[in-house]
C-alpha atoms as a PDB file:
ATOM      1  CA  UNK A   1       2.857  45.947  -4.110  1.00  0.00           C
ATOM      2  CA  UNK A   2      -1.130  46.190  -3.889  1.00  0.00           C
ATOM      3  CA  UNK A   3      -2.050  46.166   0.161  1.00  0.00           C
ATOM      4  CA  UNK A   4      -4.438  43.469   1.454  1.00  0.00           C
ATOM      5  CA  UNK A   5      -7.217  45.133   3.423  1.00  0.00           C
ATOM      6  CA  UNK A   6      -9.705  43.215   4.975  1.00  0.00           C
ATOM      7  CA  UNK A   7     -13.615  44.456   5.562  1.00  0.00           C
ATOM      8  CA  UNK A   8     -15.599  43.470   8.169  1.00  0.00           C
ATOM      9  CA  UNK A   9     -17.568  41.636   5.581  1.00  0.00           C
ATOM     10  CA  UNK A  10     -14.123  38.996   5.136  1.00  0.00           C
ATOM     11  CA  UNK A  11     -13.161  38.724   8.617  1.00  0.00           C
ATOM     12  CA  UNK A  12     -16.645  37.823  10.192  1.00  0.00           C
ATOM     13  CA  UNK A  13     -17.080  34.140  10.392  1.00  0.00           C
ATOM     14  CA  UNK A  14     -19.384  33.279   7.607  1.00  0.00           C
ATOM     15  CA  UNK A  15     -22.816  31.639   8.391  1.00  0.00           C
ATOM     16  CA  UNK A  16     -21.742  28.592   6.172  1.00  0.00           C
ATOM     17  CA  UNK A  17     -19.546  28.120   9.062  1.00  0.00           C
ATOM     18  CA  UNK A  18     -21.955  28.165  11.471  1.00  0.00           C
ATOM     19  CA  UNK A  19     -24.536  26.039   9.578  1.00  0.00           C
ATOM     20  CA  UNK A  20     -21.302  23.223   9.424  1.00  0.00           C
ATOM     21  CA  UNK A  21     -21.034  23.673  13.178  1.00  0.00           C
ATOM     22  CA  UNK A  22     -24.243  22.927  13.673  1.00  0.00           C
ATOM     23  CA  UNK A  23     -24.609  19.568  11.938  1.00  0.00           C
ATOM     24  CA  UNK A  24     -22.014  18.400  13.259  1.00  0.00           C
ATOM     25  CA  UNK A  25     -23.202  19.225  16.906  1.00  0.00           C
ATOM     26  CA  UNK A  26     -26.109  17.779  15.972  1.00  0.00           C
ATOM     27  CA  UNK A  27     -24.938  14.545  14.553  1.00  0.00           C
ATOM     28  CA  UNK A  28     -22.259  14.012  17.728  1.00  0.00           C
ATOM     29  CA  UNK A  29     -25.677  14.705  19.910  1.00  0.00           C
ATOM     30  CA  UNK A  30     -27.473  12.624  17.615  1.00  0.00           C
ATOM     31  CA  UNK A  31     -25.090   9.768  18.316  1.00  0.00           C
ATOM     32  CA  UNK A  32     -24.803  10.145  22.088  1.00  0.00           C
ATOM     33  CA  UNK A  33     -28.608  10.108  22.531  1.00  0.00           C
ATOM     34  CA  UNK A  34     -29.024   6.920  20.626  1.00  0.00           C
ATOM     35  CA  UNK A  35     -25.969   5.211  22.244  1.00  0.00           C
ATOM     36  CA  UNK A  36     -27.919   5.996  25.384  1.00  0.00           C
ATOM     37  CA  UNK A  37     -31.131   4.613  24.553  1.00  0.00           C
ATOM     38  CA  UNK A  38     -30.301   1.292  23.144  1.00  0.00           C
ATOM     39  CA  UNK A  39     -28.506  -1.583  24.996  1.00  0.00           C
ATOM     40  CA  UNK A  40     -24.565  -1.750  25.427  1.00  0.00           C
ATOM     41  CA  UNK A  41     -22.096  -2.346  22.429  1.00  0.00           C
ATOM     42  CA  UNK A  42     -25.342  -1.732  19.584  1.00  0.00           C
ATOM     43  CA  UNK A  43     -23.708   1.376  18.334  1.00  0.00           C
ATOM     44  CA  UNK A  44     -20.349   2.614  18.126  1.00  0.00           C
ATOM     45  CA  UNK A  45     -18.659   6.141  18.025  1.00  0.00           C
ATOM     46  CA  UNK A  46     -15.937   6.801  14.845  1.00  0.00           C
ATOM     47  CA  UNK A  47     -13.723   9.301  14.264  1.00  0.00           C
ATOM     48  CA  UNK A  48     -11.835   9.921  10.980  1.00  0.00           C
ATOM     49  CA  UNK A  49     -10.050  12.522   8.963  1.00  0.00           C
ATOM     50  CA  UNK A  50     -10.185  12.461   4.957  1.00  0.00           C
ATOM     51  CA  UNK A  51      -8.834  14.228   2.223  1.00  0.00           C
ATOM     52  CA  UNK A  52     -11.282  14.426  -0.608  1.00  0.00           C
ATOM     53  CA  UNK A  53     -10.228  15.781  -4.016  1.00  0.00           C
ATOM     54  CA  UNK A  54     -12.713  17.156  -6.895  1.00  0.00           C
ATOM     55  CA  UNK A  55     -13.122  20.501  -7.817  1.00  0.00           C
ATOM     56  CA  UNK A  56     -11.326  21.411  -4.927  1.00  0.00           C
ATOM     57  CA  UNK A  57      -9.135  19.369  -2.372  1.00  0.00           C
ATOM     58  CA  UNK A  58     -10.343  19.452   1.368  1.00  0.00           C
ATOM     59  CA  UNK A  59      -9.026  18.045   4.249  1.00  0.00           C
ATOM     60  CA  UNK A  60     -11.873  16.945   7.001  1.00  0.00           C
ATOM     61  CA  UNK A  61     -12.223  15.780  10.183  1.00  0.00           C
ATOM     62  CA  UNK A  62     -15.581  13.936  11.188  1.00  0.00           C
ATOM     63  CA  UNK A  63     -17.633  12.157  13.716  1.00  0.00           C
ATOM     64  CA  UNK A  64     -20.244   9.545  13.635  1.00  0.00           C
ATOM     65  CA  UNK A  65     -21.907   6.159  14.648  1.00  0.00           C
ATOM     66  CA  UNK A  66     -22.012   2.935  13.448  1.00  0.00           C
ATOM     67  CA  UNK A  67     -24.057  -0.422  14.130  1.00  0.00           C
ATOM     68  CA  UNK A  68     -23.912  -3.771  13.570  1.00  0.00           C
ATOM     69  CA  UNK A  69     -26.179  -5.576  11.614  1.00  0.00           C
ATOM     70  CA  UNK A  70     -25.416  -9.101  12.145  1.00  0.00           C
ATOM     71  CA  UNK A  71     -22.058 -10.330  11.760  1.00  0.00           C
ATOM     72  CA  UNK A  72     -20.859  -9.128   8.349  1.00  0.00           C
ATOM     73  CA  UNK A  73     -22.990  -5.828   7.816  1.00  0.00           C
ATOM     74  CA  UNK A  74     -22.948  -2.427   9.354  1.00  0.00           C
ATOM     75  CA  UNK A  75     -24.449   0.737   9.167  1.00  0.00           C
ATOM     76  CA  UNK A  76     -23.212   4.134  10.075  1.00  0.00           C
ATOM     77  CA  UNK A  77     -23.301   7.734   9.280  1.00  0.00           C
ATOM     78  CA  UNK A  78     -20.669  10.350   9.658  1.00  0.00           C
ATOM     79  CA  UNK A  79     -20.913  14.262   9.474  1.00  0.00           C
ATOM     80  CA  UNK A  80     -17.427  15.848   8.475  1.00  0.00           C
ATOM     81  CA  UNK A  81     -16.190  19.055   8.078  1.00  0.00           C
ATOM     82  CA  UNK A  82     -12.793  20.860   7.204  1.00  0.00           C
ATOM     83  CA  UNK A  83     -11.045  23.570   4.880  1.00  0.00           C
ATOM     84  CA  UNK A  84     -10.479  24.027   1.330  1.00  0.00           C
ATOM     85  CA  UNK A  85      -6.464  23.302   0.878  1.00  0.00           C
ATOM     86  CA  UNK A  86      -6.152  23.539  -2.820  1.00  0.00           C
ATOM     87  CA  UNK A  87      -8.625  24.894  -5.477  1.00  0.00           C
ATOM     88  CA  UNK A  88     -10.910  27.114  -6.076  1.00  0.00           C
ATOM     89  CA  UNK A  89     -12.523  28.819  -2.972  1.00  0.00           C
ATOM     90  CA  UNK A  90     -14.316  32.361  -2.867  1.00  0.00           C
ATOM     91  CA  UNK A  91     -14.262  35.371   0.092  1.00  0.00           C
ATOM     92  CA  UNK A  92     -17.427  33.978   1.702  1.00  0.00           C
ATOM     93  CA  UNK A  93     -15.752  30.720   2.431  1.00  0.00           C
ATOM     94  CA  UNK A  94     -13.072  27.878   2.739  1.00  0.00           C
ATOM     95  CA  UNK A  95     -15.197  25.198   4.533  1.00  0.00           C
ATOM     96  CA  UNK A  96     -16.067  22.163   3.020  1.00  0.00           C
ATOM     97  CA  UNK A  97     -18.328  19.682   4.897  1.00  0.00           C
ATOM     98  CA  UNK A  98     -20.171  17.040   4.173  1.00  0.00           C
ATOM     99  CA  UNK A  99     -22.479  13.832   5.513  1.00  0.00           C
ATOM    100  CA  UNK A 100     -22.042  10.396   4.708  1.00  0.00           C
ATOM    101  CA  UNK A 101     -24.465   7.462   5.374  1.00  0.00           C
ATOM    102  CA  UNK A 102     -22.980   4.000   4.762  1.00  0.00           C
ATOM    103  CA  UNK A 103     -22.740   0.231   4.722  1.00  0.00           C
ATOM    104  CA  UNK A 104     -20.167  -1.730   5.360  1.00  0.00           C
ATOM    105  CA  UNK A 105     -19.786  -5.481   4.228  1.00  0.00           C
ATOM    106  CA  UNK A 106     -16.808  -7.491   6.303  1.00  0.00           C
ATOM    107  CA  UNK A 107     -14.976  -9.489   4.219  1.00  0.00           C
ATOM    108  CA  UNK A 108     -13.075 -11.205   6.466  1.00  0.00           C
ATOM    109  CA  UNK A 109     -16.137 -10.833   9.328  1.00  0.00           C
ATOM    110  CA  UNK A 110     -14.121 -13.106  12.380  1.00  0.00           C
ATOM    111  CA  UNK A 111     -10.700 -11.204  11.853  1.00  0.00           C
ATOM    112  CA  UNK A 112      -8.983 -14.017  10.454  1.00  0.00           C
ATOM    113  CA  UNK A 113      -6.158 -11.472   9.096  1.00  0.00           C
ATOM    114  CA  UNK A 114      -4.856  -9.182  10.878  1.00  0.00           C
ATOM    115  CA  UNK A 115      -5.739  -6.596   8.408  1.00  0.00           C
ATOM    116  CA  UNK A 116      -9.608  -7.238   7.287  1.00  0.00           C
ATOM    117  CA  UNK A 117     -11.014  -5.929   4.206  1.00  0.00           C
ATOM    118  CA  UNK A 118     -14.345  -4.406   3.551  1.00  0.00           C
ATOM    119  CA  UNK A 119     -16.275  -2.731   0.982  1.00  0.00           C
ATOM    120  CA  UNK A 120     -19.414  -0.288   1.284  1.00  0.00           C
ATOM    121  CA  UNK A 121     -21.806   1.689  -0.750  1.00  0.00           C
ATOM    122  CA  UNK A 122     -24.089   4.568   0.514  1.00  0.00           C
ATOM    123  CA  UNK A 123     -24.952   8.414  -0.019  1.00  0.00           C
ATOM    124  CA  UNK A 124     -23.182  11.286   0.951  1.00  0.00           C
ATOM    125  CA  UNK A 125     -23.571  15.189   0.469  1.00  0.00           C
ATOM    126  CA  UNK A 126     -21.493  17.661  -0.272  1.00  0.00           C
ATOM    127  CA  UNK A 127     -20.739  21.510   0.083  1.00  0.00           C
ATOM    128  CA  UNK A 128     -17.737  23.170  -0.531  1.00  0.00           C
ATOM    129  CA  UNK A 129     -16.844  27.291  -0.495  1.00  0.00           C
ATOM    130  CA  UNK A 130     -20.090  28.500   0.427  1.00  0.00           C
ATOM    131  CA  UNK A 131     -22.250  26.445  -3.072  1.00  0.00           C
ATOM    132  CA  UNK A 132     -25.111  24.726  -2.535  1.00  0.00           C
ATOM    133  CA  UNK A 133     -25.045  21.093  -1.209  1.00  0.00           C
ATOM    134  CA  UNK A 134     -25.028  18.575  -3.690  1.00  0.00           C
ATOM    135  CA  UNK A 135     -25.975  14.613  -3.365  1.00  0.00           C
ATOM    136  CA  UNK A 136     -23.549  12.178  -4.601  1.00  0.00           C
ATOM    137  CA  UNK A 137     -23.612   8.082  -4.521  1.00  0.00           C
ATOM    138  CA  UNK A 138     -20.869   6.786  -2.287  1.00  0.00           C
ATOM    139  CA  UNK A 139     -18.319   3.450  -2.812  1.00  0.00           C
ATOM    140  CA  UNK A 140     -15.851   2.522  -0.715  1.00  0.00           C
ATOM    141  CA  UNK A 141     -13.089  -0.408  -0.342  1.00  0.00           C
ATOM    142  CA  UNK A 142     -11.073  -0.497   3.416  1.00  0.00           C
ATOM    143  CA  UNK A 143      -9.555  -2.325   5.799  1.00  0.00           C
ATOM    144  CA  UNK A 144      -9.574  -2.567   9.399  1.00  0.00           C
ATOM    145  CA  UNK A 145      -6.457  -3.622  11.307  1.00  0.00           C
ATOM    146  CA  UNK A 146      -6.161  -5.269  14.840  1.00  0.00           C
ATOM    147  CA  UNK A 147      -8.119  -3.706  17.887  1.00  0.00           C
ATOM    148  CA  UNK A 148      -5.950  -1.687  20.103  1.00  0.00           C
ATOM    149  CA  UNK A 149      -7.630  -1.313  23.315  1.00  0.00           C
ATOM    150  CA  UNK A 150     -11.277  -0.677  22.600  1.00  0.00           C
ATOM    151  CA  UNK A 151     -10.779   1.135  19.020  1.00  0.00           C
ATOM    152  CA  UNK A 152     -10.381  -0.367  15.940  1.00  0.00           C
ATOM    153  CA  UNK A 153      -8.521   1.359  13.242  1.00  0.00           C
ATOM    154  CA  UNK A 154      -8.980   1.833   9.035  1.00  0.00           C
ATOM    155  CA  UNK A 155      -7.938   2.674   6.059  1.00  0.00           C
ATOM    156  CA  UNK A 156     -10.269   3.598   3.792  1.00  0.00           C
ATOM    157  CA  UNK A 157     -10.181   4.350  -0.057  1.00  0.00           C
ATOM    158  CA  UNK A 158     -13.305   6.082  -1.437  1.00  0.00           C
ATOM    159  CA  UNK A 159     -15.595   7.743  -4.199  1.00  0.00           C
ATOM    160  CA  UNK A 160     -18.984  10.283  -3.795  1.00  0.00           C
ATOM    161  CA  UNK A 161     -17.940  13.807  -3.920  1.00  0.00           C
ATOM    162  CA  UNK A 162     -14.508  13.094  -4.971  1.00  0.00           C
ATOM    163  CA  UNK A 163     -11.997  10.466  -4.225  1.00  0.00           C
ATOM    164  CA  UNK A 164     -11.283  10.462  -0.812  1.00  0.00           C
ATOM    165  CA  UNK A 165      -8.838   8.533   1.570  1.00  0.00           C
ATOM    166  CA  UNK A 166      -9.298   8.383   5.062  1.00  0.00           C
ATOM    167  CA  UNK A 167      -7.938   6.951   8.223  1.00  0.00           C
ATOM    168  CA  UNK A 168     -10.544   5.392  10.672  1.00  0.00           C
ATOM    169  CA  UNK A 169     -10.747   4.950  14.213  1.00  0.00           C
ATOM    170  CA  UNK A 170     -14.197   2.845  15.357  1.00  0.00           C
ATOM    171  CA  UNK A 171     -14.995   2.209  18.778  1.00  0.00           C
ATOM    172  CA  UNK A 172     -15.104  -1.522  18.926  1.00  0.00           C
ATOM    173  CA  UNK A 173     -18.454  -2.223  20.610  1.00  0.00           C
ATOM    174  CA  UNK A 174     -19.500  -6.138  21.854  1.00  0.00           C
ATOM    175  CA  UNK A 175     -21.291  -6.674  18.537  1.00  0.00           C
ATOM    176  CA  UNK A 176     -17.849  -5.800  16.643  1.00  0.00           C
ATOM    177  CA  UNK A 177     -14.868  -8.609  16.229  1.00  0.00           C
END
C-alpha cells in the first residue's frame, strides 16, 4: 500500500482559509456596528447552515443581518463559509465560502399561518477549493415558522451557486411579525 506523507506545504492552513476568516469577521463586525448605530429592532442578526450542491457539494455555516423594509420587504446579507463534502477539491483547499445579499418578499406579511411563505431574489458569490470567486444571481422560495422566544426560524430552498437548502434562524426584531 502507497504511504500518505504529508509536507509542510499540505498541513499549513492555506491562506484561502484565512481570507474566508476574514470576511466573515468582517461581516459579523459589520453587522454589530450597524445594529449599534441605528435605533432598536431596525436590523436583525441570522444564523443559518446550507448545503449547496454544483460542482461540488459544501456544507456552510453563516452569519448575517437583515432589515425591514416596511411590512412585506426585507433586506439582508449573509457571509458563509464551510467544507467541501463531496466533489472535486484540490491539496490547497476544501473551503467553500461564499456571500449572499438578498430580498425577501412576505407572503403571508401578519403571520396569518403558522408557517409563512416567502420568496427572494439577490446576488451571491462564490468560491470553492481555492478557484477564483465567481458571481452568480440568487432565487429563493422559504418559509418562516412561529417565533420561539425572540428568533424566528426557516426553511429555505434556493438557487445562485448551486441549489442550496438551508435552515434559518432570524432574530425577530420590533419591525418583524
Amino acid at each position: 500500500m502507497p504511504e500518505l506523507e504529508l509536507t509542510a506545504r499540505q498541513s499549513a492552513p492555506s491562506s484561502s482559509i484565512w481570507r474566508v476568516g476574514a470576511w466573515v469577521a468582517a461581516a459579523v463586525i459589520a453587522a454589530r456596528v450597524a445594529a449599534a448605530q441605528e435605533a432598536p429592532g431596525r436590523f436583525a442578526a441570522e444564523g443559518r447552515v446550507d448545503v449547496v450542491t454544483a460542482g461540488a457539494t459544501a456544507v456552510q455555516g453563516g452569519m448575517g443581518v437583515t432589515t425591514s423594509l416596511g411590512t412585506s420587504l426585507r433586506l439582508g446579507g449573509v457571509a458563509a463559509v464551510g467544507a467541501i463534502v463531496e466533489g472535486p477539491t484540490t491539496d490547497r483547499s476544501p473551503v467553500s465560502a461564499r456571500v449572499d445579499l438578498f430580498g425577501r418578499l412576505l407572503v403571508d406579511p401578519f403571520k396569518e399561518l403558522s408557517w409563512a411563505p416567502y420568496v427572494g431574489g439577490g446576488g451571491s458569490v462564490r468560491s470553492d477549493y481555492g478557484r477564483a470567486p465567481r458571481g452568480y444571481l440568487l432565487a429563493l422560495i422559504g418559509v418562516e415558522g412561529p417565533r420561539v422566544g425572540d428568533w424566528i426560524p426557516a426553511v429555505e430552498l434556493g438557487l445562485g451557486g448551486g441549489t442550496r437548502i438551508g435552515v434559518v434562524l432570524q432574530r425577530g426584531g420590533r419591525d418583524m411579525p
